[in-house]
N, C-alpha and C. Protein backbone atom coordinates (compact mmCIF):
# COMPACT_ATOMS: atom_id res chain seq x y z
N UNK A 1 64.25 108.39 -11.31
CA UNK A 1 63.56 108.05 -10.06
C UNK A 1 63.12 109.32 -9.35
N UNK A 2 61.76 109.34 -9.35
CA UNK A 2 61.25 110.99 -8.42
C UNK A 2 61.26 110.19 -6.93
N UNK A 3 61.37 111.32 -6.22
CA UNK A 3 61.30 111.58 -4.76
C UNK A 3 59.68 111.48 -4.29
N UNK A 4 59.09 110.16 -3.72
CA UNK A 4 57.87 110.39 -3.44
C UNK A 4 57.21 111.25 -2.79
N UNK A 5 56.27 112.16 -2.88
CA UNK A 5 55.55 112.83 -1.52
C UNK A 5 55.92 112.74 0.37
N UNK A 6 54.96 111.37 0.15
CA UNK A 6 55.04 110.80 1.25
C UNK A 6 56.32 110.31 2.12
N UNK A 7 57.56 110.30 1.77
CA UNK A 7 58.90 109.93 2.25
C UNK A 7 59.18 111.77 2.46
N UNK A 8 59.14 112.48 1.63
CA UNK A 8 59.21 113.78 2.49
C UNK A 8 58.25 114.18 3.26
N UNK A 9 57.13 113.81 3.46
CA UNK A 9 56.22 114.34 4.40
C UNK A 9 56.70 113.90 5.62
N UNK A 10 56.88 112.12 5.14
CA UNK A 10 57.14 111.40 6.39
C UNK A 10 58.78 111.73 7.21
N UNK A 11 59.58 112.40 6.17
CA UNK A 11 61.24 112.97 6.87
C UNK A 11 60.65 114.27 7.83
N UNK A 12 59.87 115.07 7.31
CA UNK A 12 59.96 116.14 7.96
C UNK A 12 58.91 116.32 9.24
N UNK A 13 57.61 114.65 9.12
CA UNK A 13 57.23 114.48 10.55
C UNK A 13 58.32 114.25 11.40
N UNK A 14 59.45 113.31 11.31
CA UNK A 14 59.89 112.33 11.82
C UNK A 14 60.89 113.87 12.60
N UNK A 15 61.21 114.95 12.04
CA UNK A 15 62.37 115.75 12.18
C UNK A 15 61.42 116.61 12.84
N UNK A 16 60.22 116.93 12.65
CA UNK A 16 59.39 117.45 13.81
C UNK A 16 59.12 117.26 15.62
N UNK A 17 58.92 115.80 15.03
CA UNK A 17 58.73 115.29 16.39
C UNK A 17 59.90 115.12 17.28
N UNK A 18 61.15 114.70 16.69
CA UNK A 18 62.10 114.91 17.14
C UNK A 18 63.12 116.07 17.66
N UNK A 19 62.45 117.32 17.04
CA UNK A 19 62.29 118.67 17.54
C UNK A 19 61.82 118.64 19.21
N UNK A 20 60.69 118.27 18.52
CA UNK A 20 59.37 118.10 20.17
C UNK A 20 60.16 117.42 21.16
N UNK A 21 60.42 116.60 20.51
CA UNK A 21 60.91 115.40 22.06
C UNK A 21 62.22 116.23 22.78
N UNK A 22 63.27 116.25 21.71
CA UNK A 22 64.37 116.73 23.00
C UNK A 22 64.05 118.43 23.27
N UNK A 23 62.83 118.98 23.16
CA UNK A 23 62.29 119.96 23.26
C UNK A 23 61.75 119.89 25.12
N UNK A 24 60.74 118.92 24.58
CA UNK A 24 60.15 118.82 26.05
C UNK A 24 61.00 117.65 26.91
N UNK A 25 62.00 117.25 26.55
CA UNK A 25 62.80 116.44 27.43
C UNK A 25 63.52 117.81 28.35
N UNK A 26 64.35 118.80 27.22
CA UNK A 26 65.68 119.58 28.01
C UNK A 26 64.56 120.58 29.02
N UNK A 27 63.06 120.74 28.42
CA UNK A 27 62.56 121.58 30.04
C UNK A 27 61.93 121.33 30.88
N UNK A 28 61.91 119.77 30.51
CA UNK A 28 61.65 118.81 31.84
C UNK A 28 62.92 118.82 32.71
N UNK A 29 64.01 118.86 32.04
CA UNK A 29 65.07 118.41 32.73
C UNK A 29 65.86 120.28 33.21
N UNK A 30 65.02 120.91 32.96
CA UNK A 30 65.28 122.06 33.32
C UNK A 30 64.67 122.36 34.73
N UNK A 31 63.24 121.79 34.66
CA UNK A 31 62.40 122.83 35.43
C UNK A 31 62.67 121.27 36.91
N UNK A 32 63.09 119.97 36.71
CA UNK A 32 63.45 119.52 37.74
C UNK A 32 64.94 119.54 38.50
């Protein structure tokens, strides 16, 4: 069984954005 493309593209959006978010959450919650 290979590892499709798209399931790693789609892990390492998913681990991106989730970067982003508590990214711009902690300096929202900084700068208020």
């Amino acid at each position: 069984m290979k590892l499709p493309h798209d399931s790693f593209g789609g892990t390492v959006s998913a681990g991106l954005a989730l970067t982003l978010g508590c990214y711009l959450l902690l300096r929202y919650w900084l700068v208020t």
